[in-house]
C-alpha atoms as a PDB file:
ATOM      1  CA  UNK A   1      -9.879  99.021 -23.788  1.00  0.00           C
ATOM      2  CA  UNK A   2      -7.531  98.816 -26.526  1.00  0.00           C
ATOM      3  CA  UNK A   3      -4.985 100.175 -24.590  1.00  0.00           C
ATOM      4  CA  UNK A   4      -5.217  97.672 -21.759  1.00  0.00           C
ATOM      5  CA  UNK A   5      -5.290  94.592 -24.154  1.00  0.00           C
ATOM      6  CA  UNK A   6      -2.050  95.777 -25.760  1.00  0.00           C
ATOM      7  CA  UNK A   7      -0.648  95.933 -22.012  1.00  0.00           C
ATOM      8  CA  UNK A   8      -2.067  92.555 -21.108  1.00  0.00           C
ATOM      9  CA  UNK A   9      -0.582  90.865 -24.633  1.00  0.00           C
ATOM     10  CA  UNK A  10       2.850  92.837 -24.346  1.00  0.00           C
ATOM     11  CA  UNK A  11       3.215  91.233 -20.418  1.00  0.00           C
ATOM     12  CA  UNK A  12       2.419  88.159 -21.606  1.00  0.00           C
ATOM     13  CA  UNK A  13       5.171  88.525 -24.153  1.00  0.00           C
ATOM     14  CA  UNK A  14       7.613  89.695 -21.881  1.00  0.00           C
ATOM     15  CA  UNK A  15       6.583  86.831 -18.849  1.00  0.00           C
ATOM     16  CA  UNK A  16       7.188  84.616 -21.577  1.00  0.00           C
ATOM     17  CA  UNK A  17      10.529  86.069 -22.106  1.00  0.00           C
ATOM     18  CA  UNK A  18      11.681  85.798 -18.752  1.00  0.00           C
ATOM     19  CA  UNK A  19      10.073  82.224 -18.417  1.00  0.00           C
ATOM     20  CA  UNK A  20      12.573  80.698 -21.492  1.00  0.00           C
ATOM     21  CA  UNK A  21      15.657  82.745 -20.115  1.00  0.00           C
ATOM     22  CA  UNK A  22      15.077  81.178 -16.339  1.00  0.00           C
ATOM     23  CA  UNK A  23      14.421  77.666 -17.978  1.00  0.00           C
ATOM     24  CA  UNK A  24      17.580  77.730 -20.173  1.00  0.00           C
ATOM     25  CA  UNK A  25      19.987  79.804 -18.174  1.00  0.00           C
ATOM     26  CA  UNK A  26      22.640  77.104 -18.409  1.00  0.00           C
ATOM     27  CA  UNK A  27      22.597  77.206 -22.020  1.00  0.00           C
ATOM     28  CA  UNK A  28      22.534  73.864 -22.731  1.00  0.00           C
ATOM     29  CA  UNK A  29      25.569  73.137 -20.525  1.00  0.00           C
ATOM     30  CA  UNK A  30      25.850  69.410 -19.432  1.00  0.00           C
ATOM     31  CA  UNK A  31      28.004  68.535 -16.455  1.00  0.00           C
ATOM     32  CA  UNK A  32      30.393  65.490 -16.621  1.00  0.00           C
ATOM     33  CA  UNK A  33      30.623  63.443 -14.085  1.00  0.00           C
ATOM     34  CA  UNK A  34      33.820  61.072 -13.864  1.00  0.00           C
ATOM     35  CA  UNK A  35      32.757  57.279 -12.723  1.00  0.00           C
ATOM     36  CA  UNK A  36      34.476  53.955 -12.209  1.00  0.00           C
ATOM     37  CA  UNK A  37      33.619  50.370 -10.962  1.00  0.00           C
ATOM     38  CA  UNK A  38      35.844  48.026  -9.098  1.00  0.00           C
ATOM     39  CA  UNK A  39      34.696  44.423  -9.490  1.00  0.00           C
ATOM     40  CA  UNK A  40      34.645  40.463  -9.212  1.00  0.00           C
ATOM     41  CA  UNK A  41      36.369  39.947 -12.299  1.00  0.00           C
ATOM     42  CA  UNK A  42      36.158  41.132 -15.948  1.00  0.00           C
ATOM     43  CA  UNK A  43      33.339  39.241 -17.580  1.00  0.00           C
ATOM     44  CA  UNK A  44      30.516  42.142 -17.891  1.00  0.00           C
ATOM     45  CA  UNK A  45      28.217  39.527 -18.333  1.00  0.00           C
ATOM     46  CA  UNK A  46      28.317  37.833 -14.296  1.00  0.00           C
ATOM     47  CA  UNK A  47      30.863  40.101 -12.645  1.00  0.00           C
ATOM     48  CA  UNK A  48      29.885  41.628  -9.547  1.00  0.00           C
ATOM     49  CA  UNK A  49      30.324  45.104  -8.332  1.00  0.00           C
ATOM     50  CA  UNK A  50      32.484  45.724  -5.390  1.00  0.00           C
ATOM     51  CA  UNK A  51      32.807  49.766  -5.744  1.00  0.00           C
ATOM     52  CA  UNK A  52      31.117  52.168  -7.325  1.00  0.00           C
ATOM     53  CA  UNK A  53      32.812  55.930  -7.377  1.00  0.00           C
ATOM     54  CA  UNK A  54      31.919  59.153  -8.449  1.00  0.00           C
ATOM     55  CA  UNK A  55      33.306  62.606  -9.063  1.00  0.00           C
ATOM     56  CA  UNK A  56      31.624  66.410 -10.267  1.00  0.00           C
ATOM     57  CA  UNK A  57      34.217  68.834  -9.201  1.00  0.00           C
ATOM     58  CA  UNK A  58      34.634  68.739  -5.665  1.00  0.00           C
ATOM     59  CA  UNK A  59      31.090  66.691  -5.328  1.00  0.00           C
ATOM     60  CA  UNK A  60      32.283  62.998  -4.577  1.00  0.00           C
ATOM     61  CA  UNK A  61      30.041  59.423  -4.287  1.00  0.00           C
ATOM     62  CA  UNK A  62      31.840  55.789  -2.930  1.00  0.00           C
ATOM     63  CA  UNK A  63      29.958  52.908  -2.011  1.00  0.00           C
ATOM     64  CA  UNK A  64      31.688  49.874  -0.743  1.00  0.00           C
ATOM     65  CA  UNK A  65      29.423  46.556  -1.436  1.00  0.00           C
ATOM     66  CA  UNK A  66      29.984  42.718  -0.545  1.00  0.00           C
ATOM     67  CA  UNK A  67      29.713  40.866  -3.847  1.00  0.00           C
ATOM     68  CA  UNK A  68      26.694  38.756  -4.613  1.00  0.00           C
ATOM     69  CA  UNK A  69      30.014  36.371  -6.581  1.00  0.00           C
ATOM     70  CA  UNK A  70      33.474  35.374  -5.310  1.00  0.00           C
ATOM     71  CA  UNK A  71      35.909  37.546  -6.552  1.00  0.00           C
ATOM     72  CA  UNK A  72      38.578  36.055  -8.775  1.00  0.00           C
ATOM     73  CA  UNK A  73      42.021  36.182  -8.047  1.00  0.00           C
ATOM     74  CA  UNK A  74      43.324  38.650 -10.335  1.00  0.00           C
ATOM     75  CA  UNK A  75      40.791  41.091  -9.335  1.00  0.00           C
ATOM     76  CA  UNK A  76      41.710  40.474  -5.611  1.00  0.00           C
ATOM     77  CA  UNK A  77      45.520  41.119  -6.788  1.00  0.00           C
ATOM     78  CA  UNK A  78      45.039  44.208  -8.508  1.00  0.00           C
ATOM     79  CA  UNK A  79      42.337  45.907  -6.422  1.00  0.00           C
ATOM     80  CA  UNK A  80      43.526  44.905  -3.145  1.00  0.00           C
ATOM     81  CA  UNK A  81      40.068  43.884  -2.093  1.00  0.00           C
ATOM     82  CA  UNK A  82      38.974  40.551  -0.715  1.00  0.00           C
ATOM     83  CA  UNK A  83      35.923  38.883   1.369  1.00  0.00           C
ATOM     84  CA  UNK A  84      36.487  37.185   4.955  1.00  0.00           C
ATOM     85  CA  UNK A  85      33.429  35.708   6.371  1.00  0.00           C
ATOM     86  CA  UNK A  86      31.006  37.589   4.797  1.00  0.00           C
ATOM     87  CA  UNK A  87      33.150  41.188   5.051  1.00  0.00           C
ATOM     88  CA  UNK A  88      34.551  43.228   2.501  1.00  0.00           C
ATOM     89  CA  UNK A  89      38.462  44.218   3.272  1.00  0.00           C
ATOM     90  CA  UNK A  90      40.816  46.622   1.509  1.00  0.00           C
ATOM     91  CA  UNK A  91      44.329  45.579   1.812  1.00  0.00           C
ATOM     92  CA  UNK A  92      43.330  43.284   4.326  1.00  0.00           C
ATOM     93  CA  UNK A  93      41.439  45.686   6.789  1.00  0.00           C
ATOM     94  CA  UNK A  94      37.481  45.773   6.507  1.00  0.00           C
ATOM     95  CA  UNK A  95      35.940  48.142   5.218  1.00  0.00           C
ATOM     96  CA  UNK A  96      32.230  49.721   5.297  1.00  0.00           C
ATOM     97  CA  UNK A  97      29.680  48.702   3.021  1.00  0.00           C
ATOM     98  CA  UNK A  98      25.884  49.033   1.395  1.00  0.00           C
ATOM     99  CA  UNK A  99      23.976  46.542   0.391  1.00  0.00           C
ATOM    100  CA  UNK A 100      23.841  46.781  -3.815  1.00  0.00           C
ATOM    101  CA  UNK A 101      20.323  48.146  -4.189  1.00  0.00           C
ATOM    102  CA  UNK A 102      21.074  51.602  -1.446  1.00  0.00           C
ATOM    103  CA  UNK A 103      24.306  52.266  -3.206  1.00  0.00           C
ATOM    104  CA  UNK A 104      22.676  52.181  -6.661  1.00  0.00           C
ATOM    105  CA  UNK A 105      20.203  54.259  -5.509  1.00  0.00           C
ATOM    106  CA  UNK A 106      22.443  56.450  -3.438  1.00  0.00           C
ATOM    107  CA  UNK A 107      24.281  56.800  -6.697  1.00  0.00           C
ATOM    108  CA  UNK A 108      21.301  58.090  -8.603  1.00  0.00           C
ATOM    109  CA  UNK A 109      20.499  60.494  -5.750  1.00  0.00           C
ATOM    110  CA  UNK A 110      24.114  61.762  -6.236  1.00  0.00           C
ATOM    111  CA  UNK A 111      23.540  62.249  -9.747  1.00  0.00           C
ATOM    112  CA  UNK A 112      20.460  64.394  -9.462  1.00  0.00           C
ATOM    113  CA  UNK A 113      22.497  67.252  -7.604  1.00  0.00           C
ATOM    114  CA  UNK A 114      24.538  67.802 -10.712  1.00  0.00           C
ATOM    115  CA  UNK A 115      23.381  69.986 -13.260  1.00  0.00           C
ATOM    116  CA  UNK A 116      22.161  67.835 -16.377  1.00  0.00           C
ATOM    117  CA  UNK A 117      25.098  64.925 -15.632  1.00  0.00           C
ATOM    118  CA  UNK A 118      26.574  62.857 -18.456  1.00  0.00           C
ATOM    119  CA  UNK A 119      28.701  60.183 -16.975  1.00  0.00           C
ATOM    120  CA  UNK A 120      32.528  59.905 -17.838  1.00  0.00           C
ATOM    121  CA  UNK A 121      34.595  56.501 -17.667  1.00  0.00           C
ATOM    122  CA  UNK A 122      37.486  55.030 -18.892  1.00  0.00           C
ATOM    123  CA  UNK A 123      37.109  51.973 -21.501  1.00  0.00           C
ATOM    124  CA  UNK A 124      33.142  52.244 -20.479  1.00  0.00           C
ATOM    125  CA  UNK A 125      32.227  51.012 -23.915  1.00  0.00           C
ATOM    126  CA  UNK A 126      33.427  47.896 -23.171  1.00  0.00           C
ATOM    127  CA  UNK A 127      33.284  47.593 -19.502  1.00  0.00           C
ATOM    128  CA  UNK A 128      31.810  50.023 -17.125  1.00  0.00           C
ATOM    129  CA  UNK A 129      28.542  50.737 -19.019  1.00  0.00           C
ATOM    130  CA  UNK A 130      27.436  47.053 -19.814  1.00  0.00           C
ATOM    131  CA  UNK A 131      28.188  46.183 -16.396  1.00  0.00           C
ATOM    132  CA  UNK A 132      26.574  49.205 -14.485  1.00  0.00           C
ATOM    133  CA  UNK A 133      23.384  48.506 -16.646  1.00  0.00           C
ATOM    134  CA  UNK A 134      23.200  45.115 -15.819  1.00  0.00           C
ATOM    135  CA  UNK A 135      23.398  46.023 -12.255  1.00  0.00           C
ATOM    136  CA  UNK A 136      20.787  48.503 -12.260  1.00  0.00           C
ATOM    137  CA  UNK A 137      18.680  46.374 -14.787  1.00  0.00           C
ATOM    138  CA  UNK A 138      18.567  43.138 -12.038  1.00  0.00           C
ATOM    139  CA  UNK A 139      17.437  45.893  -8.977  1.00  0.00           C
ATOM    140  CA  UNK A 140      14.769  47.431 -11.680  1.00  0.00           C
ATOM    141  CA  UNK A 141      16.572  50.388 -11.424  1.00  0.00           C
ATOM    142  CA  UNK A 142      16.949  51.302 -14.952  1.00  0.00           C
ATOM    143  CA  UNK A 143      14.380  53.964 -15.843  1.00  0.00           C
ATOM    144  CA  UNK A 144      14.916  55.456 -12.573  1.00  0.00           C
ATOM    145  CA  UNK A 145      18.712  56.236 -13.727  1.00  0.00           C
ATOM    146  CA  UNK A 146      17.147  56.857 -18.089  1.00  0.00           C
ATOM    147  CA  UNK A 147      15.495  59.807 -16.483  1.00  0.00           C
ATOM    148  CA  UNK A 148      18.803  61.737 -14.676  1.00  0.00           C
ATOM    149  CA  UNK A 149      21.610  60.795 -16.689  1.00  0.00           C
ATOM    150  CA  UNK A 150      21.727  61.523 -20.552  1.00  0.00           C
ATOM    151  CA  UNK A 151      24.716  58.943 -21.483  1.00  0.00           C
ATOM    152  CA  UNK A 152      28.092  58.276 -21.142  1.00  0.00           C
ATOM    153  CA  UNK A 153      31.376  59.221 -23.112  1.00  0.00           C
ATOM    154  CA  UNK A 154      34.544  57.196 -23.341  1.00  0.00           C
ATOM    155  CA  UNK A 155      37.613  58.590 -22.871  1.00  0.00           C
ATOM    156  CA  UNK A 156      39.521  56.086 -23.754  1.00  0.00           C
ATOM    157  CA  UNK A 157      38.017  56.328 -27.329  1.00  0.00           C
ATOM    158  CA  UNK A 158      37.986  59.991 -27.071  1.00  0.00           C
ATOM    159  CA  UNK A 159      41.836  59.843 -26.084  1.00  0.00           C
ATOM    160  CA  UNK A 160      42.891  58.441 -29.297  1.00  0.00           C
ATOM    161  CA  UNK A 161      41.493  60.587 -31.112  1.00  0.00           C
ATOM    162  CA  UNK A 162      43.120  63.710 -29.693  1.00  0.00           C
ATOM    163  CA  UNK A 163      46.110  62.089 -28.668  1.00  0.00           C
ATOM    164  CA  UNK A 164      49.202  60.102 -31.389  1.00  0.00           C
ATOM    165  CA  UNK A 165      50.569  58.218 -28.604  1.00  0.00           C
ATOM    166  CA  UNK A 166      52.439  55.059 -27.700  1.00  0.00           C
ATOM    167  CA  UNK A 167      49.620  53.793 -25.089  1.00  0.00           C
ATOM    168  CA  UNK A 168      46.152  54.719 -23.980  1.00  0.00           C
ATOM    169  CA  UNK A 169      45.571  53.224 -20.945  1.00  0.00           C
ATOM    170  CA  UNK A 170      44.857  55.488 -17.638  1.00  0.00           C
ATOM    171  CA  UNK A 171      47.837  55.093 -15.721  1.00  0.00           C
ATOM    172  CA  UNK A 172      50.148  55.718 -18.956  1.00  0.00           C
ATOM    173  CA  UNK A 173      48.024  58.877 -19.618  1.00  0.00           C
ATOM    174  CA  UNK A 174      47.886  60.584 -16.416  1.00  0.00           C
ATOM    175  CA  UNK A 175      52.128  59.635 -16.524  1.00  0.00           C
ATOM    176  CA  UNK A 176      52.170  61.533 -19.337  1.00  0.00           C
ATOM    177  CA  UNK A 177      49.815  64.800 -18.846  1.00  0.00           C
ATOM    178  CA  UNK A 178      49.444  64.752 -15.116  1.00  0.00           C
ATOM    179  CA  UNK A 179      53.030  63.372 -14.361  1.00  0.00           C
ATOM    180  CA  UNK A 180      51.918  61.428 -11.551  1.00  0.00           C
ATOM    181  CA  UNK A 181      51.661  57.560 -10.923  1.00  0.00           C
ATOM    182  CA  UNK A 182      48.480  57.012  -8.722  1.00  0.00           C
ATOM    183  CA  UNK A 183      46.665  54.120  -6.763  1.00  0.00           C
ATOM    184  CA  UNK A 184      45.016  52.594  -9.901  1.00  0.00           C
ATOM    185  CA  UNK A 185      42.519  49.847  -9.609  1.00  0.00           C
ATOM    186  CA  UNK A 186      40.875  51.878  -6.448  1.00  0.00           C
ATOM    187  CA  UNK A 187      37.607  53.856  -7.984  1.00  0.00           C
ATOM    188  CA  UNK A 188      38.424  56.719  -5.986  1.00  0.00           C
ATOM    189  CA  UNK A 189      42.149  57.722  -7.298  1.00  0.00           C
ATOM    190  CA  UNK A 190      40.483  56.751 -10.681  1.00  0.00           C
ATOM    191  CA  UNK A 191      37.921  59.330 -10.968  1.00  0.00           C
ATOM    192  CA  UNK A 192      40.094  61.658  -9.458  1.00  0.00           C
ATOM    193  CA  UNK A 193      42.889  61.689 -12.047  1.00  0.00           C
ATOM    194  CA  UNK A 194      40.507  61.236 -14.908  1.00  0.00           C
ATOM    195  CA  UNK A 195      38.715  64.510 -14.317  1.00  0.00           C
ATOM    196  CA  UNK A 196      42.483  65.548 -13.990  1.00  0.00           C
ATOM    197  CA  UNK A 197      43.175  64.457 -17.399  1.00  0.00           C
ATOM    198  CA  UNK A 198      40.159  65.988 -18.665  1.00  0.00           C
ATOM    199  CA  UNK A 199      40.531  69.330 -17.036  1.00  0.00           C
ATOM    200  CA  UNK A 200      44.105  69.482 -19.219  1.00  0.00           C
ATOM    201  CA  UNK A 201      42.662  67.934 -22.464  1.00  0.00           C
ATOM    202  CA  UNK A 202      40.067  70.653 -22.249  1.00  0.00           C
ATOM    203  CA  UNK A 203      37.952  68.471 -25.303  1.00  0.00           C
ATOM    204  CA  UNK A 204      35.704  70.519 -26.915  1.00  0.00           C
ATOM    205  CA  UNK A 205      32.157  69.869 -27.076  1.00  0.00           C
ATOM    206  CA  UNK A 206      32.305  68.192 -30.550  1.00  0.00           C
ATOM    207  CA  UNK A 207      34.734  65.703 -29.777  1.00  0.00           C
ATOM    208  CA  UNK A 208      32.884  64.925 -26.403  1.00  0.00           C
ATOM    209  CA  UNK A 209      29.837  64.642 -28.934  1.00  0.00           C
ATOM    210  CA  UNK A 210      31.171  62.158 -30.853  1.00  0.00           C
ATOM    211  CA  UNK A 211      32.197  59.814 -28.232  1.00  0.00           C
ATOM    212  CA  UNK A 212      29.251  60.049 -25.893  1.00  0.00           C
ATOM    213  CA  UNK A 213      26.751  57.056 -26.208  1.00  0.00           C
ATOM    214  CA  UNK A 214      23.584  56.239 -25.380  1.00  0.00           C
ATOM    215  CA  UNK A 215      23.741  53.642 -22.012  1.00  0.00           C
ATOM    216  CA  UNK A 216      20.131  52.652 -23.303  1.00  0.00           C
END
């Protein structure tokens, strides 16, 4: 009898065992995933979003949406994208869009394929967070996203820190570490070149520490 409750207690032990190693096997590894909005304008308190783009590796989200506001001028010079009666165009051809609501949940769906995600962005402190929240806050969409994504670091923060150099801004960074110009001001060249530059900068997990927020 004593025998078989020492069996019982040591399979317990060892079920146990195999329980914590399945449950943790990635060691605590977060994913990154690399994000960027294309909007209305640049006030993050009443600009619209326009596109919404995503990148994990070779895992890739873009949603096209007809803005709830008008766009502004300078954000129709610099992305490229305008509205004609009620459709979006790129460079003057139309293009095809979600209404805001699917693409911000299509966007969390995304996000729940990647292993533990922490979002990546460009100058998000000041502009991509704030205005993704909003977004998500006036479709009740917040806790939805609280419960997939564990915050967001900025790499244009993170940049100077690493980096003594002349300029931070994305196109004058991927010049100098990628040596390539790219089509900036379309979300889908931007995530691509800033998982780029983050692939070379290799940061290590302190730095990204210290620059990743709370989007709470």
């Amino acid at each position: 009898m004593m025998c078989f409750t020492y069996l019982i207690s040591l399979l317990s032990r060892l079920f146990g065992w195999i329980y914590r190693k399945v449950m943790n096997s990635d060691d605590g590894h977060e994913t990154p995933v690399f994000f960027d909005l294309e909007t209305t304008g640049l006030d993050t308190s009443s600009c619209d979003i326009v596109q919404l783009s995503a990148l994990s590796g070779e895992s890739k989200f873009n949603a096209y949406m007809v803005p709830r506001r008008p766009m502004t001028d300078g954000a129709a010079r610099v992305t490229g994208l305008t509205v004609h009666e009620g459709t979006l165009h790129l460079h003057l051809r139309p293009v095809s869009t979600t209404p805001h609501r699917q693409a911000l949940t299509g966007f969390i769906s995304f996000l729940r394929t990647v292993n533990r995600p922490f979002l990546v962005a460009h100058n998000s402190r000041r502009f991509d967070t704030p205005v993704l929240m909003r977004v998500l806050k006036e479709f009740g969409l917040v806790n939805e996203f609280r419960e997939v994504v564990s915050g967001c670091v900025d790499t244009l923060s993170m940049s100077r820190e690493m980096f003594f150099l002349e300029k931070y801004s994305q196109p004058y960074l991927v010049d100098h570490f990628l040596g390539e110009t790219y089509g900036a001001h379309d979300a889908t060249e931007d995530v691509r070149v800033l998982q780029d530059l983050y692939r070379v900068w290799k940061p290590r997990k302190e730095v990204v520490m210290r620059h990743k927020t709370s989007m709470f």
